[in-house]
PDB file of N, CA and C in Angstrom:
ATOM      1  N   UNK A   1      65.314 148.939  93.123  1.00  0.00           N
ATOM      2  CA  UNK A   1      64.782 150.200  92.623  1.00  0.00           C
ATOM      3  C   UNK A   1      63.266 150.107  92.492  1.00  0.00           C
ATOM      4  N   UNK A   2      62.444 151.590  92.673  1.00  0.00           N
ATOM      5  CA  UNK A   2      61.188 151.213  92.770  1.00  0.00           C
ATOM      6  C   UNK A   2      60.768 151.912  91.234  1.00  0.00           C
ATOM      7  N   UNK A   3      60.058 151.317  90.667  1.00  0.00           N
ATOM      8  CA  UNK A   3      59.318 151.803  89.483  1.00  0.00           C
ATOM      9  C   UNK A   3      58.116 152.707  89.806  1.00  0.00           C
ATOM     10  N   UNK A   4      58.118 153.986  89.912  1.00  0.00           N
ATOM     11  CA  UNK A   4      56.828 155.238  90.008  1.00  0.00           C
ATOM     12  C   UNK A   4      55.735 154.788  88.883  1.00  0.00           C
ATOM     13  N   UNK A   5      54.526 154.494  89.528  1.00  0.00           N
ATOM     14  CA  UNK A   5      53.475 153.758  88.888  1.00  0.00           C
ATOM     15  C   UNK A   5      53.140 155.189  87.790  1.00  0.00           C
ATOM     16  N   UNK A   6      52.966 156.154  88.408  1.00  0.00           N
ATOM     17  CA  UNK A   6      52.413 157.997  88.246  1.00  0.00           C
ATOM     18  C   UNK A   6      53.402 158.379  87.410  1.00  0.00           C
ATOM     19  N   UNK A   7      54.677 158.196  87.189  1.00  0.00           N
ATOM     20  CA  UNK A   7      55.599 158.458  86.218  1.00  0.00           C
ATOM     21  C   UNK A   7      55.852 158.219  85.231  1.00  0.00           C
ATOM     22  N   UNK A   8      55.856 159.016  84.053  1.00  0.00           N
ATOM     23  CA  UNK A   8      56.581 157.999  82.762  1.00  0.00           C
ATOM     24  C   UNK A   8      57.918 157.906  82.466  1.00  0.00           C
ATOM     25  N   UNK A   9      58.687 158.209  83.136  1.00  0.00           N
ATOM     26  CA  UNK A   9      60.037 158.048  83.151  1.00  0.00           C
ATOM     27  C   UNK A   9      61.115 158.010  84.034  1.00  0.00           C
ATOM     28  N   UNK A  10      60.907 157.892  85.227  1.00  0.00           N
ATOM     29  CA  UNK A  10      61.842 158.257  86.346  1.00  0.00           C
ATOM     30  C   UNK A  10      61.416 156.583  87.223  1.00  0.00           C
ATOM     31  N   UNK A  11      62.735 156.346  88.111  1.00  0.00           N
ATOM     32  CA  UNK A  11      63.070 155.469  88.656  1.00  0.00           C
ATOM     33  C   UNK A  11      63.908 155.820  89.931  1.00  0.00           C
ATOM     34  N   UNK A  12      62.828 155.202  91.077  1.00  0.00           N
ATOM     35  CA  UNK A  12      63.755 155.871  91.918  1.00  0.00           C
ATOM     36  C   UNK A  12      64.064 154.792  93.073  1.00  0.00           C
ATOM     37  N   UNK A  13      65.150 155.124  94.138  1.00  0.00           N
ATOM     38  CA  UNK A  13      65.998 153.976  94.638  1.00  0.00           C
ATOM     39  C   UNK A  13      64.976 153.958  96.292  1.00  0.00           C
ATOM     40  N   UNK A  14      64.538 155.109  97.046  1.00  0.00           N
ATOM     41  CA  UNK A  14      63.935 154.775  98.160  1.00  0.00           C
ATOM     42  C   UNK A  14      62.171 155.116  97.985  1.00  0.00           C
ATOM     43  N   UNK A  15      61.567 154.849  98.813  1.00  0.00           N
ATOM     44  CA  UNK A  15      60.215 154.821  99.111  1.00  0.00           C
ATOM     45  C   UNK A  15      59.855 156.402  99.147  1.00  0.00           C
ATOM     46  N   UNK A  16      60.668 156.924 100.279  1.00  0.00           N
ATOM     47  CA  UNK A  16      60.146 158.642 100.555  1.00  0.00           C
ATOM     48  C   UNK A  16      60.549 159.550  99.807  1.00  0.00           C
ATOM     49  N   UNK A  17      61.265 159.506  98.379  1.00  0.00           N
ATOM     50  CA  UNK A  17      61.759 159.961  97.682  1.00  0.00           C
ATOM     51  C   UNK A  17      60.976 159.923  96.548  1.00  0.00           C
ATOM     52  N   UNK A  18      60.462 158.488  96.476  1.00  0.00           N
ATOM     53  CA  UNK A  18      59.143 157.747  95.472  1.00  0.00           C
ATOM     54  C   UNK A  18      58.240 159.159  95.667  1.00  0.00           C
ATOM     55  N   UNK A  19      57.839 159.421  97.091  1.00  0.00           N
ATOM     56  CA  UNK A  19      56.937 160.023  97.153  1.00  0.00           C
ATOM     57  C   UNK A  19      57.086 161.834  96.749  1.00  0.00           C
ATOM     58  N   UNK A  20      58.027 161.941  97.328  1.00  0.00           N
ATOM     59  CA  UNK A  20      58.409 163.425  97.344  1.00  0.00           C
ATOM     60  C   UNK A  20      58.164 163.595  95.558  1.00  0.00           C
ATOM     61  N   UNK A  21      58.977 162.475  94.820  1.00  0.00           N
ATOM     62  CA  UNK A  21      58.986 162.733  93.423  1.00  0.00           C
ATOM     63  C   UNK A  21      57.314 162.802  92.358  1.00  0.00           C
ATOM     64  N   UNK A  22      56.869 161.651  93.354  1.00  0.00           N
ATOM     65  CA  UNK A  22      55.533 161.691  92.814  1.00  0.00           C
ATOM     66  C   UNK A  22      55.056 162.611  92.769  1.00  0.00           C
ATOM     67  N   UNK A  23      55.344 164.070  94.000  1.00  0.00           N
ATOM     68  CA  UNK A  23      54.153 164.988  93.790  1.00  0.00           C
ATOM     69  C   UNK A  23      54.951 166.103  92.965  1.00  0.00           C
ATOM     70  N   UNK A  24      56.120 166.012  92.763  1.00  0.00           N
ATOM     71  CA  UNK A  24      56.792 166.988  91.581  1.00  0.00           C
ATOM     72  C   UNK A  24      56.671 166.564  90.515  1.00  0.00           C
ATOM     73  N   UNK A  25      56.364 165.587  89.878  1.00  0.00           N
ATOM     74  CA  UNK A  25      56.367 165.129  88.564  1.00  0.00           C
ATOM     75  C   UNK A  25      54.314 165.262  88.446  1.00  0.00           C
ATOM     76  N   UNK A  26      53.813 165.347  89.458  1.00  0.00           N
ATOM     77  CA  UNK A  26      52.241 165.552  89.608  1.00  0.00           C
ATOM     78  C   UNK A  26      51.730 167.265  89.099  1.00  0.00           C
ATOM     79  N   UNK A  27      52.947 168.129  89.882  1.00  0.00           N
ATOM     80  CA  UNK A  27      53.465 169.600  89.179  1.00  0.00           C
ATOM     81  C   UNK A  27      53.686 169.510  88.323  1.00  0.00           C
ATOM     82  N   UNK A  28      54.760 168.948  87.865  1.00  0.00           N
ATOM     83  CA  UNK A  28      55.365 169.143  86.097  1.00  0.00           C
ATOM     84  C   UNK A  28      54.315 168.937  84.887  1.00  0.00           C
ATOM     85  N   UNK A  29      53.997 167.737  85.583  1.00  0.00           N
ATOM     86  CA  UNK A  29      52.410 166.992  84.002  1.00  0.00           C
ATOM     87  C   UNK A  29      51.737 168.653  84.126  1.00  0.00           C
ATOM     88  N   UNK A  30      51.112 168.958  85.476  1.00  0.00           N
ATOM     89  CA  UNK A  30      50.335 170.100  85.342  1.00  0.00           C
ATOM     90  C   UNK A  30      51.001 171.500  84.921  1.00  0.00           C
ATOM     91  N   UNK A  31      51.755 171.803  85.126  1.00  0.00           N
ATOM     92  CA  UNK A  31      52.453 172.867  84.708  1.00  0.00           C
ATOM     93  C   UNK A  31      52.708 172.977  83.005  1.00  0.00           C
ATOM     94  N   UNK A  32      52.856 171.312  82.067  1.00  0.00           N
ATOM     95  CA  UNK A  32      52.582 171.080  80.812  1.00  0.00           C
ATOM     96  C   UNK A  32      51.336 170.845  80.308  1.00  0.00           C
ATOM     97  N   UNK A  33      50.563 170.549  81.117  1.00  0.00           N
ATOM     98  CA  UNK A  33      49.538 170.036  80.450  1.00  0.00           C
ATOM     99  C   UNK A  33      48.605 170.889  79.024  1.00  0.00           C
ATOM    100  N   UNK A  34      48.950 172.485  78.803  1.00  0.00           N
ATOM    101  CA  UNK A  34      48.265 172.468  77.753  1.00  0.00           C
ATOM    102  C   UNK A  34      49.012 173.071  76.523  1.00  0.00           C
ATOM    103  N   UNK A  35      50.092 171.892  76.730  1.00  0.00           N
ATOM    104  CA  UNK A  35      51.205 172.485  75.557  1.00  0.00           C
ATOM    105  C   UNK A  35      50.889 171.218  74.599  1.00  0.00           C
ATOM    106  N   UNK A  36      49.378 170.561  74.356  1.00  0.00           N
ATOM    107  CA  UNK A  36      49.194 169.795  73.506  1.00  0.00           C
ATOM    108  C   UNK A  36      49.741 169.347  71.675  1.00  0.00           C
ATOM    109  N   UNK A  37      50.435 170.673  71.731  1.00  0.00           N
ATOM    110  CA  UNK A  37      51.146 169.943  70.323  1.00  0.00           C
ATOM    111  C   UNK A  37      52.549 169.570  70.421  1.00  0.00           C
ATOM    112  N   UNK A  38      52.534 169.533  71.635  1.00  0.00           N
ATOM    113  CA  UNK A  38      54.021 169.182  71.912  1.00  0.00           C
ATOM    114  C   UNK A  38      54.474 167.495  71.674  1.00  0.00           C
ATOM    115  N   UNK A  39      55.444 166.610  71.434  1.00  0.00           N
ATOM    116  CA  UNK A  39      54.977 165.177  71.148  1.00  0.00           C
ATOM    117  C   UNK A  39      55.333 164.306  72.352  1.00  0.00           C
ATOM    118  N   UNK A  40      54.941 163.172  72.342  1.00  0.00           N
ATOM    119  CA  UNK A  40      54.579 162.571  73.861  1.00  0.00           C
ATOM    120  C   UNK A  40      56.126 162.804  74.296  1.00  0.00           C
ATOM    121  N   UNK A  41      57.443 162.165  73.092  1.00  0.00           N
ATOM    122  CA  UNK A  41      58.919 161.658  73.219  1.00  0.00           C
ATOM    123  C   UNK A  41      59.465 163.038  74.090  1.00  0.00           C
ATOM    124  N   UNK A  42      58.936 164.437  73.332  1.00  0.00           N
ATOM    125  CA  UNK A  42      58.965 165.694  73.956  1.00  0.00           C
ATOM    126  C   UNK A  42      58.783 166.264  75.647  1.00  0.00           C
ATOM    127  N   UNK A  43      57.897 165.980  75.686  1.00  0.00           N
ATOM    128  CA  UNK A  43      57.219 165.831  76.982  1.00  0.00           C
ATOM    129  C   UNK A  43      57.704 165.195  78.132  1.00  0.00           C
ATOM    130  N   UNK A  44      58.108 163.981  77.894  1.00  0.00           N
ATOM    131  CA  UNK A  44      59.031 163.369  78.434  1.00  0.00           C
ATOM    132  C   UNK A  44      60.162 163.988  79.307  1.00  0.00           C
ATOM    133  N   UNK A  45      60.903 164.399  78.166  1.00  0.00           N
ATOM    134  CA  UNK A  45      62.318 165.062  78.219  1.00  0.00           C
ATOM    135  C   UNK A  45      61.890 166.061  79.236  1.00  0.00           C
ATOM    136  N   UNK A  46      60.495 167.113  78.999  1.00  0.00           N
ATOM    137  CA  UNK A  46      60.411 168.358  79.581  1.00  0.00           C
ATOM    138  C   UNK A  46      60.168 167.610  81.093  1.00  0.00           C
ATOM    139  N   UNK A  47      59.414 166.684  81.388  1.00  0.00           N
ATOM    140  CA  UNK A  47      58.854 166.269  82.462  1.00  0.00           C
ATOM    141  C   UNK A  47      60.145 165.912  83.258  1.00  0.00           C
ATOM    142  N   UNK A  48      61.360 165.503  82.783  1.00  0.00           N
ATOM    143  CA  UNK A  48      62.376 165.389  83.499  1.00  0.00           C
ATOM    144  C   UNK A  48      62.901 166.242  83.506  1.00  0.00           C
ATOM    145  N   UNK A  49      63.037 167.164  82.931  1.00  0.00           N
ATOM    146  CA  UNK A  49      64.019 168.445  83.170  1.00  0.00           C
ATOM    147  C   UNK A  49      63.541 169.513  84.048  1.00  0.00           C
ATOM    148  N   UNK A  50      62.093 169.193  84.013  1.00  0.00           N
ATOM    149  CA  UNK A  50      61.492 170.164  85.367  1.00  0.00           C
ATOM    150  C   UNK A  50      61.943 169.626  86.441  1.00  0.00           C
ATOM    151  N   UNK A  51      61.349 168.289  86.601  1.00  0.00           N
ATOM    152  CA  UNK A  51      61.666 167.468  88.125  1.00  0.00           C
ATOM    153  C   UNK A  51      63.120 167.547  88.365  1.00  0.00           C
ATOM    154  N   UNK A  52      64.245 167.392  87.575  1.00  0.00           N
ATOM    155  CA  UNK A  52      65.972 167.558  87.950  1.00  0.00           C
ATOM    156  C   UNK A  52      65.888 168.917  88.051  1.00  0.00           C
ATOM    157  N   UNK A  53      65.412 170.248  87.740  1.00  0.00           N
ATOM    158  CA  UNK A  53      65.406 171.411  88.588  1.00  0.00           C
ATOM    159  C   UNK A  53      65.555 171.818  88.935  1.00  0.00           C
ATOM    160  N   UNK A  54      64.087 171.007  90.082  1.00  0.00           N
ATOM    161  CA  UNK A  54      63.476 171.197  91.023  1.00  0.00           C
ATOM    162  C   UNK A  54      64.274 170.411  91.961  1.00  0.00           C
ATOM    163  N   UNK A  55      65.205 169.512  91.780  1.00  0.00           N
ATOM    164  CA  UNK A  55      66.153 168.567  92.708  1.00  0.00           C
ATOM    165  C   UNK A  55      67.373 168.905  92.745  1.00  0.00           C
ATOM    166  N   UNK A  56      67.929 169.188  91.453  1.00  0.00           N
ATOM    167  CA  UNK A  56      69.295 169.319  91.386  1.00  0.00           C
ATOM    168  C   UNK A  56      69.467 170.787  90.998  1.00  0.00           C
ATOM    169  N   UNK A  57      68.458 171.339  90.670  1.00  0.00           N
ATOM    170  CA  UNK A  57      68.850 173.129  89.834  1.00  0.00           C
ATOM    171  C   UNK A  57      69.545 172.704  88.870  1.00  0.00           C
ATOM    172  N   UNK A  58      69.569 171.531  87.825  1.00  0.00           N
ATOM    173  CA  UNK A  58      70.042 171.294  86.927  1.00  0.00           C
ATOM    174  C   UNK A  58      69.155 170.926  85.927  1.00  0.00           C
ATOM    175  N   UNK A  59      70.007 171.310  84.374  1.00  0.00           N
ATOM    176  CA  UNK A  59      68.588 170.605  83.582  1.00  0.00           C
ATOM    177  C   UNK A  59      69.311 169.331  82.812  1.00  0.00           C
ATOM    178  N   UNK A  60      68.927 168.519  82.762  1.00  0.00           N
ATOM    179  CA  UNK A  60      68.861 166.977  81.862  1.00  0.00           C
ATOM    180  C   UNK A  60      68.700 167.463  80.410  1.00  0.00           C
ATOM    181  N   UNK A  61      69.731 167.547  79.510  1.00  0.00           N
ATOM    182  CA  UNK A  61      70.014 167.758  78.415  1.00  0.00           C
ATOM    183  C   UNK A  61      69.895 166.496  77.277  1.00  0.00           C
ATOM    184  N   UNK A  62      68.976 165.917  76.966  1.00  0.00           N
ATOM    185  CA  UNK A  62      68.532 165.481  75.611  1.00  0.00           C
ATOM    186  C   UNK A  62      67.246 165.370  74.372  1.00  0.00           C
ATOM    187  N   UNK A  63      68.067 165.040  73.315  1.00  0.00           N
ATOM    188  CA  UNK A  63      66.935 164.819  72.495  1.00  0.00           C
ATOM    189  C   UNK A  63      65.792 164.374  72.430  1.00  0.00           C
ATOM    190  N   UNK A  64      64.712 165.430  71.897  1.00  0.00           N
ATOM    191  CA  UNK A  64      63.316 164.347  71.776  1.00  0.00           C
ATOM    192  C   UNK A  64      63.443 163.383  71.393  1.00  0.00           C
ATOM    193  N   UNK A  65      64.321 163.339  69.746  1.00  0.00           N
ATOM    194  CA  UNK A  65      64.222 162.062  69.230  1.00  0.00           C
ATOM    195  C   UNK A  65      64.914 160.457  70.126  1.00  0.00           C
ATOM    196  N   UNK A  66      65.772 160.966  70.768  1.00  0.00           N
ATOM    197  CA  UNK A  66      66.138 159.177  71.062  1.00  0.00           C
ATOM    198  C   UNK A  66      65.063 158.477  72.451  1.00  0.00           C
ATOM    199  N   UNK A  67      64.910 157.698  71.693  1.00  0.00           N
ATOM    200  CA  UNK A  67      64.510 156.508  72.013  1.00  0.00           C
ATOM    201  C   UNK A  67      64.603 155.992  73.295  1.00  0.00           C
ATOM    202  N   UNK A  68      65.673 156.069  74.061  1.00  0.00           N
ATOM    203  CA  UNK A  68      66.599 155.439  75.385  1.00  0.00           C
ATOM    204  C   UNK A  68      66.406 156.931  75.898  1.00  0.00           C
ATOM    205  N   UNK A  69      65.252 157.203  76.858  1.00  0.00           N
ATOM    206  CA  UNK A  69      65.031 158.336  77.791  1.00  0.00           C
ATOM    207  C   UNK A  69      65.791 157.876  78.918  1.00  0.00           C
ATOM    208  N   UNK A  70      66.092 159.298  79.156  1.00  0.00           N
ATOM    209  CA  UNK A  70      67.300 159.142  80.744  1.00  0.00           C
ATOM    210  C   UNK A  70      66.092 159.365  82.012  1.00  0.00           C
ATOM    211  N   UNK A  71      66.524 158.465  82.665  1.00  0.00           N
ATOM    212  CA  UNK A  71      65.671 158.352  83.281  1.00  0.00           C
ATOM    213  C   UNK A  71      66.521 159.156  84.664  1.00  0.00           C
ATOM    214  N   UNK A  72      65.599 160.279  85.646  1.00  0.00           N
ATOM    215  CA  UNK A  72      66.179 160.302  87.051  1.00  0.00           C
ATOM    216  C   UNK A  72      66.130 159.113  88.232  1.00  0.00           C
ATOM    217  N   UNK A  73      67.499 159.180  88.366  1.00  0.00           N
ATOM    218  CA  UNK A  73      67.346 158.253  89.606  1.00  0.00           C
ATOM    219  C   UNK A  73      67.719 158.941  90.922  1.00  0.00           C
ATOM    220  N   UNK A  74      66.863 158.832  92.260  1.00  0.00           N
ATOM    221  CA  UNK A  74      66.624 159.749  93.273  1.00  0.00           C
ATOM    222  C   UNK A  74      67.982 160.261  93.202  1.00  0.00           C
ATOM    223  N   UNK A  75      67.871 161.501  94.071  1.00  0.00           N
ATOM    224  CA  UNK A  75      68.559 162.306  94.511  1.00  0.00           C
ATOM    225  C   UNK A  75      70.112 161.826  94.899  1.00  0.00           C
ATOM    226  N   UNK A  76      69.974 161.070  95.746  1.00  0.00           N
ATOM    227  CA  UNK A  76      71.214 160.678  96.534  1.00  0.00           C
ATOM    228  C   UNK A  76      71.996 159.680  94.972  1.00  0.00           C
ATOM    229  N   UNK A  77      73.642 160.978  94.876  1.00  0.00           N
ATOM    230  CA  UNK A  77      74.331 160.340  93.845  1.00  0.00           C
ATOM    231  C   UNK A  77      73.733 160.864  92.550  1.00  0.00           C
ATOM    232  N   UNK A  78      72.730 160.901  92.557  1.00  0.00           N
ATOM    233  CA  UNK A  78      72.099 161.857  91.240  1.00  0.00           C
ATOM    234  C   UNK A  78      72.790 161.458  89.983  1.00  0.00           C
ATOM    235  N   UNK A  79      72.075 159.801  89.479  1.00  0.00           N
ATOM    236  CA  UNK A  79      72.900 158.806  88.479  1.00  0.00           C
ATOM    237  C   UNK A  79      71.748 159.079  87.268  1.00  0.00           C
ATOM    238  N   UNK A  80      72.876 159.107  86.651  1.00  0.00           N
ATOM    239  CA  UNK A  80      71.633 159.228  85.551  1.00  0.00           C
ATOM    240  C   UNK A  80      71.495 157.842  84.220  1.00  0.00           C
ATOM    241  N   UNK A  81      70.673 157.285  84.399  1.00  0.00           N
ATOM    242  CA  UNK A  81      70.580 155.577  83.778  1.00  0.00           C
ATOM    243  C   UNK A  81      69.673 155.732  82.190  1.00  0.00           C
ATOM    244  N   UNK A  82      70.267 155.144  81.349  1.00  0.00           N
ATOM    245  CA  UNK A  82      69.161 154.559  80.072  1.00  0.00           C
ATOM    246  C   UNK A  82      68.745 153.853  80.230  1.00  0.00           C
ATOM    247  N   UNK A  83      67.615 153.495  79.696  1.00  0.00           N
ATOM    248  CA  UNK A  83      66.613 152.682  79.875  1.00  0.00           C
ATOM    249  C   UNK A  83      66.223 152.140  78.625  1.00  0.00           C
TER     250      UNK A  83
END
């Protein structure tokens, strides 16, 4: 699995997928960026629920508060892992 340097939460299994994701999660930060009172744990969550979407037309359903963010893992199988 490749770790997205540009990401704070997503993990993904091929290279061109790395990329495709990089520039949707490059959208998402910007599309949040001036919801500054929002909290980082928050943000998070939103930053994945845009990018699953935008992939799956689905949204990733959890809490700000926990700790163990779900992380997306690419497309193919569409697994969803704690971390």
């Amino acid at each position: 699995m490749i770790r997205c340097a540009d990401c704070i939460v997503h993990t993904f299994l091929a290279e061109e997928q790395h990329i495709i994701l990089q520039a949707l999660t490059a959208h998402a930060k910007f599309q949040y960026r001036r919801k500054r009172t929002i909290s980082k744990q928050k943000k998070k969550v939103e930053y994945t629920n845009a990018i699953s979407k935008m992939i799956l037309g689905k949204t990733i359903t959890e809490k700000p508060a926990v700790k163990n963010v779900v992380a997306l893992c690419a497309p193919v199988g569409a697994k969803l892992v704690k971390r």
